[in-house]
N, C-alpha and C. Protein backbone atom coordinates (compact mmCIF):
# COMPACT_ATOMS: atom_id res chain seq x y z
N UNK A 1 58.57 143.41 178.93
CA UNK A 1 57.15 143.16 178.87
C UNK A 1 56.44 144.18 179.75
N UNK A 2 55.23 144.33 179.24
CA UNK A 2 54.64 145.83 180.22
C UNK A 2 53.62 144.85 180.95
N UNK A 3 52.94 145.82 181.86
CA UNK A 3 52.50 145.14 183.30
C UNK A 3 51.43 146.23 183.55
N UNK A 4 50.42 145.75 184.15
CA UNK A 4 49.38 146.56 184.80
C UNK A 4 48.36 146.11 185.54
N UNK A 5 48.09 146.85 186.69
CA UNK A 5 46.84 146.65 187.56
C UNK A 5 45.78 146.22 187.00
N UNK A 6 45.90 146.95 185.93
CA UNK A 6 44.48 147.55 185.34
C UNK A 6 43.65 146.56 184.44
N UNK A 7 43.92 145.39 184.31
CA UNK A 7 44.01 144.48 183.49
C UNK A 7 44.67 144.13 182.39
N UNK A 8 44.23 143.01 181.62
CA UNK A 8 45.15 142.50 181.04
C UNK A 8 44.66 142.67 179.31
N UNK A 9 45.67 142.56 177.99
CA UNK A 9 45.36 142.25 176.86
C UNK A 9 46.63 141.22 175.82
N UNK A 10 46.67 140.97 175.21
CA UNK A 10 48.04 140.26 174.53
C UNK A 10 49.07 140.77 174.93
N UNK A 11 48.94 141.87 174.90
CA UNK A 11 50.54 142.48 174.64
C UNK A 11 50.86 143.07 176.52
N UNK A 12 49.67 143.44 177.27
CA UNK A 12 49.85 143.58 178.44
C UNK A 12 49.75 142.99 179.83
N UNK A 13 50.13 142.84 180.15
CA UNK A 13 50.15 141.51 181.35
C UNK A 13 49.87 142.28 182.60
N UNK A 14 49.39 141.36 183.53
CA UNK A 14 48.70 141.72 184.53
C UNK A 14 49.70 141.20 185.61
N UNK A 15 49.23 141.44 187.03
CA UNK A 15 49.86 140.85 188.13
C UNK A 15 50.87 139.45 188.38
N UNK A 16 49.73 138.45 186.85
CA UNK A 16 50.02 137.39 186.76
C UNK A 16 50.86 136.73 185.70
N UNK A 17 52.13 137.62 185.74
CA UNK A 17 53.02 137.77 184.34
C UNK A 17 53.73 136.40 184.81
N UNK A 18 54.17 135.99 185.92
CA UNK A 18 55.24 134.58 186.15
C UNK A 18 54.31 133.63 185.54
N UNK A 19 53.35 133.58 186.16
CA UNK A 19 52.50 132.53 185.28
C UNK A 19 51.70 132.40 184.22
N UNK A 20 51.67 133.34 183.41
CA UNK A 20 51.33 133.78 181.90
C UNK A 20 52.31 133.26 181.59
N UNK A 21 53.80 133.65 181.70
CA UNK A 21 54.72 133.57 180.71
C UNK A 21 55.32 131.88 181.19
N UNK A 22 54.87 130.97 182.62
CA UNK A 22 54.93 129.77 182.54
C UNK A 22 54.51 128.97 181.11
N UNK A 23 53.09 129.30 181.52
CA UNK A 23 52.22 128.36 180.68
C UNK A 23 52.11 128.82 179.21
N UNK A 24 52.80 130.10 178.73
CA UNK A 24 53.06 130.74 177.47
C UNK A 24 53.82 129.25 176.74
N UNK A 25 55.17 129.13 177.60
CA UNK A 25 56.28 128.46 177.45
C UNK A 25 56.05 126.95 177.50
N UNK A 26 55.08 126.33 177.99
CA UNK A 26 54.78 125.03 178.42
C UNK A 26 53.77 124.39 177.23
N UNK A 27 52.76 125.45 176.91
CA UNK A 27 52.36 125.37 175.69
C UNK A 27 52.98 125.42 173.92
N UNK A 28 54.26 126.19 174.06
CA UNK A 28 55.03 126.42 173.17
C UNK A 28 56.30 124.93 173.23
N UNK A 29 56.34 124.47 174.00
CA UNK A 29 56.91 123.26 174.45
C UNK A 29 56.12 121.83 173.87
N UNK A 30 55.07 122.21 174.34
CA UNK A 30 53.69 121.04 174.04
C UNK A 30 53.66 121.00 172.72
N UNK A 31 53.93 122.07 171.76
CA UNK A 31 53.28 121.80 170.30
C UNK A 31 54.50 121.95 169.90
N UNK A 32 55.79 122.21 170.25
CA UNK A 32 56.95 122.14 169.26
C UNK A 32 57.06 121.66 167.64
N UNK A 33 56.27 119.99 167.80
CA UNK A 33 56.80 119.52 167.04
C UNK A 33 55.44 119.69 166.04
N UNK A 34 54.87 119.76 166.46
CA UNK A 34 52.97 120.28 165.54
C UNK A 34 53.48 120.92 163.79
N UNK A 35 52.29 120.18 162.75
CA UNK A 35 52.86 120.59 161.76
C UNK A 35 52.38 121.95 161.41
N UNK A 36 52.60 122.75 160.56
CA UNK A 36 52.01 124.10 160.74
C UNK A 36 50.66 124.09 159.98
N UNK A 37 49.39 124.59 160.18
CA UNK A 37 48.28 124.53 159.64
C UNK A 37 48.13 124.76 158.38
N UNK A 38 48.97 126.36 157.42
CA UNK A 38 49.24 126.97 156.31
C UNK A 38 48.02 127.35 156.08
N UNK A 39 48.00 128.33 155.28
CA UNK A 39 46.91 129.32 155.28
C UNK A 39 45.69 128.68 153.84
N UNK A 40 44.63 128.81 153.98
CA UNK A 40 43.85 128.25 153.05
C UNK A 40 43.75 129.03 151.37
N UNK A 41 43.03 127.81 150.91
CA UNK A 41 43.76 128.32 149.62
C UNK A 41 42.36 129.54 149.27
């Protein structure tokens, strides 16, 4: 994963990568079982 001072975007993480990628995981935990939305017709 890339990292920077400089701020942050999806794909780049900032200072605060331990806890981005906590609550990434805690949220991905939370909806496990969620049905999937599927795309409209």
């Amino acid at each position: 994963m890339a990292t920077t001072d400089q701020g942050e975007t999806p794909l780049i993480y900032g200072q605060n990568l331990r806890e981005s990628v906590l609550k990434r995981m805690a949220l991905m935990e939370a909806h496990r079982d969620d049905e999937p939305l599927g795309r409209p017709a």
